[in-house]
Protein backbone atom coordinates (compact mmCIF):
# COMPACT_ATOMS: atom_id res chain seq x y z
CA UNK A 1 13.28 9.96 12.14
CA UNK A 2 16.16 11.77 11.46
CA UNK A 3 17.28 13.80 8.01
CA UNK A 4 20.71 14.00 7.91
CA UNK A 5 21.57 12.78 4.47
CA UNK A 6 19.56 14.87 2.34
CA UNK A 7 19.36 13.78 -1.98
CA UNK A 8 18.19 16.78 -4.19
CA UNK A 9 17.17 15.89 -7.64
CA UNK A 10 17.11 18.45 -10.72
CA UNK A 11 17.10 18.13 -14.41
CA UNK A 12 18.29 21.42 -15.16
CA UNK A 13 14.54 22.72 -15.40
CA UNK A 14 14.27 26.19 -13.34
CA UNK A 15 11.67 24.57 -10.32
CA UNK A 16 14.79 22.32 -9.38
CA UNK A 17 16.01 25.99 -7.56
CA UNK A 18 12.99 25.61 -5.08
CA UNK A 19 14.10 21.81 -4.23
CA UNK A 20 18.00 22.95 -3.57
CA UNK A 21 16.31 25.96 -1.30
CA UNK A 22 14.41 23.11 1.06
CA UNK A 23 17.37 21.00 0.91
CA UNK A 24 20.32 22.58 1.79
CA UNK A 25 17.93 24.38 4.78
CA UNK A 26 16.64 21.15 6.10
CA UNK A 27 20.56 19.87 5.83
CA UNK A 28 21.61 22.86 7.80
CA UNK A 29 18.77 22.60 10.38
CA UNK A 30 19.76 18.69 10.75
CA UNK A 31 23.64 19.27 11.21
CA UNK A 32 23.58 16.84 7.91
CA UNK A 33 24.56 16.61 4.57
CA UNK A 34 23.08 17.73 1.00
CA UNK A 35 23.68 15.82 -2.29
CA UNK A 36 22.55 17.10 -5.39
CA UNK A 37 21.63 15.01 -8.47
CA UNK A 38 21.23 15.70 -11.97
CA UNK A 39 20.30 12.95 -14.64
CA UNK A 40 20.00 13.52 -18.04
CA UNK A 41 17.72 11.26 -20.18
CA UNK A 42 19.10 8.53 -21.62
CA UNK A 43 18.66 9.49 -25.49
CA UNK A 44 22.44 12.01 -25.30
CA UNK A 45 22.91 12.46 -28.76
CA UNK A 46 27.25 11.82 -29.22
CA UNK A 47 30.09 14.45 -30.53
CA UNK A 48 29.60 18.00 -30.06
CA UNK A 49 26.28 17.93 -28.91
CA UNK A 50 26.67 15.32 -26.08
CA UNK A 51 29.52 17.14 -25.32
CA UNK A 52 27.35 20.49 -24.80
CA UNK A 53 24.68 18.86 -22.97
CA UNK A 54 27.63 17.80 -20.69
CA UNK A 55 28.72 21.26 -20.35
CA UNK A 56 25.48 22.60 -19.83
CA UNK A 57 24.50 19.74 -16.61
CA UNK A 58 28.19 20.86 -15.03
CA UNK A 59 27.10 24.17 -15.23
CA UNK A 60 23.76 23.20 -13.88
CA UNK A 61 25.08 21.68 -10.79
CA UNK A 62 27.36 24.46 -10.25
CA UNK A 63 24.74 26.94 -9.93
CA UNK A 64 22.46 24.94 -7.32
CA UNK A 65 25.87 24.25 -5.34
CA UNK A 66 26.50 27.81 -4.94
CA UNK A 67 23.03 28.26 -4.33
CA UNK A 68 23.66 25.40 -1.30
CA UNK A 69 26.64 27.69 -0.50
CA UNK A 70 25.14 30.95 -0.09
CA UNK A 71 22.28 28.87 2.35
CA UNK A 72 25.22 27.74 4.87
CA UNK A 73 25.65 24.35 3.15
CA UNK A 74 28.52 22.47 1.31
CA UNK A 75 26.87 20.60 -1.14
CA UNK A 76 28.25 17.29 -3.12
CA UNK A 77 27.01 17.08 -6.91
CA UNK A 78 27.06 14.12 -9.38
CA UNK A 79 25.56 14.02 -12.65
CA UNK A 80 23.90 10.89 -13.88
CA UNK A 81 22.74 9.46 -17.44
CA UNK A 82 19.34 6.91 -17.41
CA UNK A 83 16.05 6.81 -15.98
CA UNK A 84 15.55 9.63 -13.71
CA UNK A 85 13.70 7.33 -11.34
CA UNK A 86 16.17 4.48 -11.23
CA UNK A 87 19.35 6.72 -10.63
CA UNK A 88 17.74 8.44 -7.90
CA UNK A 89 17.03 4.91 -6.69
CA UNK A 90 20.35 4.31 -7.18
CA UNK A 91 21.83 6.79 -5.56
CA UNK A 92 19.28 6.42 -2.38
CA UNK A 93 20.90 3.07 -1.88
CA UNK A 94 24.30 3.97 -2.46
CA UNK A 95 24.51 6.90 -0.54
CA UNK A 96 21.88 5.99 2.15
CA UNK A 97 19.85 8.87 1.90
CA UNK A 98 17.33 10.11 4.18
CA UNK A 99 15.03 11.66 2.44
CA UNK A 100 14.39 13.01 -1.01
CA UNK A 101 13.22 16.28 -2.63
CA UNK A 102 11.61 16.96 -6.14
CA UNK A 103 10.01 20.17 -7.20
CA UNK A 104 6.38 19.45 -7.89
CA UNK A 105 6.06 20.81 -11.74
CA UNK A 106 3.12 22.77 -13.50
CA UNK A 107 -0.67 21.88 -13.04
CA UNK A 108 -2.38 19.75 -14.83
CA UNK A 109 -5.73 20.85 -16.99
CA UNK A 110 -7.99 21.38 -13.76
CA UNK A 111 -5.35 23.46 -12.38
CA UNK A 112 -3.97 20.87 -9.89
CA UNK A 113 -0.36 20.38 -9.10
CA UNK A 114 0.95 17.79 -12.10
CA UNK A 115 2.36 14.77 -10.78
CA UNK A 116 5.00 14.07 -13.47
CA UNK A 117 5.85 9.82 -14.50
CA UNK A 118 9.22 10.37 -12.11
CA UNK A 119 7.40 11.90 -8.85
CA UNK A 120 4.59 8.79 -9.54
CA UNK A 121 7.63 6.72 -9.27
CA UNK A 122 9.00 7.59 -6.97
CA UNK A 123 5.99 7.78 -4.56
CA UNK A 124 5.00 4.23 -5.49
CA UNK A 125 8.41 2.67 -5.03
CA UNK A 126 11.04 5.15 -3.05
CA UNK A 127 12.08 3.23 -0.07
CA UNK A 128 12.99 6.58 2.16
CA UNK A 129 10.50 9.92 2.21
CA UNK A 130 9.71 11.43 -0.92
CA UNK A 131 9.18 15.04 -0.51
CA UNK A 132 7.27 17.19 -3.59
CA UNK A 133 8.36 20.82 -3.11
CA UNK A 134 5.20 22.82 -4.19
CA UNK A 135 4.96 26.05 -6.33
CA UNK A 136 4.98 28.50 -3.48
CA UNK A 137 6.73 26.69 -0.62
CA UNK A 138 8.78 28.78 1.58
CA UNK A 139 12.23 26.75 2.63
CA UNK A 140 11.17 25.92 5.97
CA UNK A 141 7.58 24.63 6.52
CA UNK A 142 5.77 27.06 9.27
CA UNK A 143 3.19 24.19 9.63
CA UNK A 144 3.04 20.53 9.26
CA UNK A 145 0.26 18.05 8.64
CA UNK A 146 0.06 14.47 8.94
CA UNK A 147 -2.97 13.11 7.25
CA UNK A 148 -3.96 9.86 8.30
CA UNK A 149 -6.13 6.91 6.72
CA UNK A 150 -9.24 7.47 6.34
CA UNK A 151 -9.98 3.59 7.36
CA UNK A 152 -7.25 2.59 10.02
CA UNK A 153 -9.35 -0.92 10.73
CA UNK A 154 -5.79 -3.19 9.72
CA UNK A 155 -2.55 -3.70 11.55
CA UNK A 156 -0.88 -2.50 8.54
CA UNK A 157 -3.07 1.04 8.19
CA UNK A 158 -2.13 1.63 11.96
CA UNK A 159 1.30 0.98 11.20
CA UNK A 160 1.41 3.50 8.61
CA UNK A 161 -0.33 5.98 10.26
CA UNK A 162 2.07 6.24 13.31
CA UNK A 163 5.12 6.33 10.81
CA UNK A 164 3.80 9.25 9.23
CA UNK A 165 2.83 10.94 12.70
CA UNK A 166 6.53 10.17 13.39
CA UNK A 167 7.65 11.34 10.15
CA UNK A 168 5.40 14.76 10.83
CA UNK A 169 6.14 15.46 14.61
CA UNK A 170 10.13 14.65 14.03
CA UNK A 171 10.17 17.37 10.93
CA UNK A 172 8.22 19.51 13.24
CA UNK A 173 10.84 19.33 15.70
CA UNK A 174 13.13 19.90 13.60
CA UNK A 175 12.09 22.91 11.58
CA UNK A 176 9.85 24.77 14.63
CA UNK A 177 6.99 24.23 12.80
CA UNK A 178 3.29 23.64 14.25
CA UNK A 179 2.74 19.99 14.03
CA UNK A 180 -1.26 18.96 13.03
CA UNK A 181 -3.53 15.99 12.53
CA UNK A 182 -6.34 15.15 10.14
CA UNK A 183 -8.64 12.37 8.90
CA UNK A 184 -11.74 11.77 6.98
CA UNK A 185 -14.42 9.94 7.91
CA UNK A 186 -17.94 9.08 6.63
CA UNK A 187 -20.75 7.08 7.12
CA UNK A 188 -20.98 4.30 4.17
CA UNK A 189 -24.60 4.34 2.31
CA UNK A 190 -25.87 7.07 4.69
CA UNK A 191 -27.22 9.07 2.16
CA UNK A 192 -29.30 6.12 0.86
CA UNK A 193 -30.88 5.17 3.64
CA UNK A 194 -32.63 8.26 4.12
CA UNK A 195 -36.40 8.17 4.10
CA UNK A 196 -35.77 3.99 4.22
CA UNK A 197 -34.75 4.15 7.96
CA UNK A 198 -36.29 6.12 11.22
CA UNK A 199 -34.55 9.49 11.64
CA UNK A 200 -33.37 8.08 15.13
CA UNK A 201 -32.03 5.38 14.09
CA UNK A 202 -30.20 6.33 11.09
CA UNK A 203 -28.51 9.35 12.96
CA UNK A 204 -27.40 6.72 15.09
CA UNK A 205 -25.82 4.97 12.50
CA UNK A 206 -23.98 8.18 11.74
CA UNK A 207 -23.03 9.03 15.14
CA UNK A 208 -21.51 5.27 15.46
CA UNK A 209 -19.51 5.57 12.36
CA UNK A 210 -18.22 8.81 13.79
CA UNK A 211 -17.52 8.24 17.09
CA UNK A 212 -15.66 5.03 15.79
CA UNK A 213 -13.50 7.08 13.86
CA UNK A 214 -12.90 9.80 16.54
CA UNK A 215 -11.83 7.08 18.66
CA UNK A 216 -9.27 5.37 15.60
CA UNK A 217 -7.89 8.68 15.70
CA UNK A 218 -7.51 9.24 19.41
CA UNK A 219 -5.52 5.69 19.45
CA UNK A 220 -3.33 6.81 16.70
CA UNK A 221 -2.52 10.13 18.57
CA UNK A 222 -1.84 9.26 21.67
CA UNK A 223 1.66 8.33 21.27
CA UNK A 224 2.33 11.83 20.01
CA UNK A 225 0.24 13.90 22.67
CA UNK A 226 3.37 16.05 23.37
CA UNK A 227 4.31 17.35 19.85
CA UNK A 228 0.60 17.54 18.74
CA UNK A 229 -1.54 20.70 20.61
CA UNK A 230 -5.11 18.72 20.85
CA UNK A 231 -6.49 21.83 19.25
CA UNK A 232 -4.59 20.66 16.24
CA UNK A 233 -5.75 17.30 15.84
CA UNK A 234 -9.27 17.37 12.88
CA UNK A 235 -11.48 14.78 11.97
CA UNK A 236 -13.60 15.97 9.04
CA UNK A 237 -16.51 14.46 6.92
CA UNK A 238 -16.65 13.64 3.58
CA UNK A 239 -14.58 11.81 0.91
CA UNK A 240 -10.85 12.53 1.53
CA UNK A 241 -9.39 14.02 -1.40
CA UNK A 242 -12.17 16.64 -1.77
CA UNK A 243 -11.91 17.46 2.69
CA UNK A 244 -8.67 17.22 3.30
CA UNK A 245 -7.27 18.97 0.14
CA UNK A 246 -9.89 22.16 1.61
CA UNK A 247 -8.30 21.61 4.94
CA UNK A 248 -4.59 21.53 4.40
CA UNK A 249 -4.62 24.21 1.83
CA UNK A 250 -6.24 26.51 4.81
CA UNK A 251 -3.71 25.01 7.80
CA UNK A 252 -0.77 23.46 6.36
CA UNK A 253 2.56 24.63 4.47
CA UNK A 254 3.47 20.73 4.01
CA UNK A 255 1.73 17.48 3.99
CA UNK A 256 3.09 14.34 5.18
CA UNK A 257 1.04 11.06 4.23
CA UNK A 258 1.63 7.41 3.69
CA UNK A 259 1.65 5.41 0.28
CA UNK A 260 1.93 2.06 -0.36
CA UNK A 261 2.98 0.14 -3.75
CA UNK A 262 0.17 -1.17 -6.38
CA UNK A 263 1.49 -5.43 -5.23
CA UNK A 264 0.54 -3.71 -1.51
CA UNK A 265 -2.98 -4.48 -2.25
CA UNK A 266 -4.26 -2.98 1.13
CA UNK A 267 -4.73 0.63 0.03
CA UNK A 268 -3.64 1.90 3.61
CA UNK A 269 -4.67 5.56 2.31
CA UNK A 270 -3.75 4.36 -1.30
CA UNK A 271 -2.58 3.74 -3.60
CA UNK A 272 -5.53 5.90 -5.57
CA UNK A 273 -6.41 7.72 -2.36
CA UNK A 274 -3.31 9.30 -2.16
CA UNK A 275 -2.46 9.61 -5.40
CA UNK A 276 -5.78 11.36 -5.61
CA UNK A 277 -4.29 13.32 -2.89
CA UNK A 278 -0.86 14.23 -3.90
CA UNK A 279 -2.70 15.75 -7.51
CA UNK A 280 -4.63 18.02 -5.61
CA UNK A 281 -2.57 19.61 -3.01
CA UNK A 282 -1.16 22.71 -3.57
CA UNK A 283 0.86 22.36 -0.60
CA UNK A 284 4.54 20.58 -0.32
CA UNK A 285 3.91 16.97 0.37
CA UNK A 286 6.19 14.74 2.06
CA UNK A 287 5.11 10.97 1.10
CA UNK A 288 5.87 8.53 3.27
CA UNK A 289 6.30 4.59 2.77
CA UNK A 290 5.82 2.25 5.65
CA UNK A 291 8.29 1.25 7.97
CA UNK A 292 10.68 -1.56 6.70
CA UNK A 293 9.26 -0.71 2.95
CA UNK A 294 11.38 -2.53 0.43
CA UNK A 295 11.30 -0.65 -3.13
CA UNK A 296 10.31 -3.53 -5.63
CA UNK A 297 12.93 -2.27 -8.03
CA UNK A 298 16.44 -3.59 -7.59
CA UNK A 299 18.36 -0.69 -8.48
């Protein structure tokens, strides 16, 4: 996986600073290029006032260049009226981008990260990595960690999970970071069957369910044994968004998982699971689509 054509998006709100910081370092660490985009809604009132809100986006995207600048990168602007979603879709397939970066926004009344309507967008239907630049993300991740389904019993799910443990080790690489594992598991009904089974045999029952899934995750590993330190590699209990949220926001500086689209239908760690996910991590997340994804809007 390589990130060598790198889209920035901004709509002149002050976070967009943080997203031009990752950017332009992850397109100088790549050898690769940076491209930043700015869309304005499409209500642009006309005459003197479109005119300023012209002004002001020029000015916008001359700011973040410079910022590019004084990071060791030459960046290309363009500025964009519409749907924030569909011109970054647009410009993904025009430009062939690798990968693009958002900066997460606010929290939302529990005081997780909010996923705005664009960022939903464009982790449901994105064709190339999203990545959702959080609060206080430093401009090179020091640690990266792929979370993985929490049910990898399908083709597809196994398929996903090794294209986000490519996506993970690969930005590793790139950036020096630590590279890391982790995955949920549980045994279904466990609690229920307490006092309706023999202790024996319901802690074998639990044992199975979690030696099945240390074994899932061993499979799913193995390809990567070089870039991942074994120490690294966790397989918690419990529901997902409540154990891996704990873990990442004690071991990781950015997440990478895999989403799927709502016609999907297979869930492959989604599409609530990680939505679940990506509203509770206060980490950078880097979601992922799998491989040969085709976004079911035609932009």
């Amino acid at each position: 996986m390589e990130f060598r054509n790198v889209l920035v998006y901004t709509d002149g709100q002050p976070e967009a600073e943080r997203a031009v910081r990752v950017g332009a370092t992850l397109a100088r660490q790549s050898g690769g290029a940076l491209r930043i985009l700015h869309v304005t809604g499409t209500r642009v009132p006309a005459g003197r006032f479109g005119d300023a809100l012209g002004a002001l986006q020029e000015e916008e995207l001359e700011r973040l260049c410079k910022l590019a600048r004084e990071l060791g990168v030459e960046a290309e602007s363009e500025a964009r009226t519409g749907r924030p979603f569909l011109e970054i879709l647009r410009t993904v397939r025009r430009t062939g981008s690798d990968v693009v970066i958002k900066a997460a926004r606010g929290r939302g009344r529990r005081g997780w990260p909010l996923l705005g309507s664009t960022a939903l967008h464009l982790v449901r239907k994105c064709p190339v990595p999203v990545w959702l630049v959080g609060q206080s993300s430093e401009p090179t991740p020091r640690s990266v960690m792929a979370l993985l389904a929490s049910d990898p019993g399908s083709d597809a799910r196994q398929a996903l999970d090794h294209r986000v443990l490519e996506v993970a080790t690969s930005l590793a690489r790139l950036t020096g970071a630590d590279a890391s594992v982790a995955a949920a598991w549980d045994a279904p009904g466990a609690s229920l069957l307490r006092g309706r089974m023999r202790a024996d045999e319901l802690a074998e029952y639990v044992e199975g369910a979690r030696r099945e899934a240390e074994e899932a995750l061993g499979r799913a590993v193995e390809p990567f044994a070089e870039a991942i330190n074994p120490a690294r590699v966790h397989l918690v209990r419990g529901v997902p968004h409540e154990v891996l949220v704990s873990l990442a926001a004690q071991r990781a500086d950015l997440v990478v998982l895999g989403t799927t689209p709502p016609e999907a239908g297979a869930g492959l760690l989604i599409r609530e699971e990680a939505e679940e996910l990506v509203n509770r991590l206060e980490t950078s997340i880097l979601a992922v689509k799998p491989e040969g994804f085709v976004s079911p809007v035609e932009a």
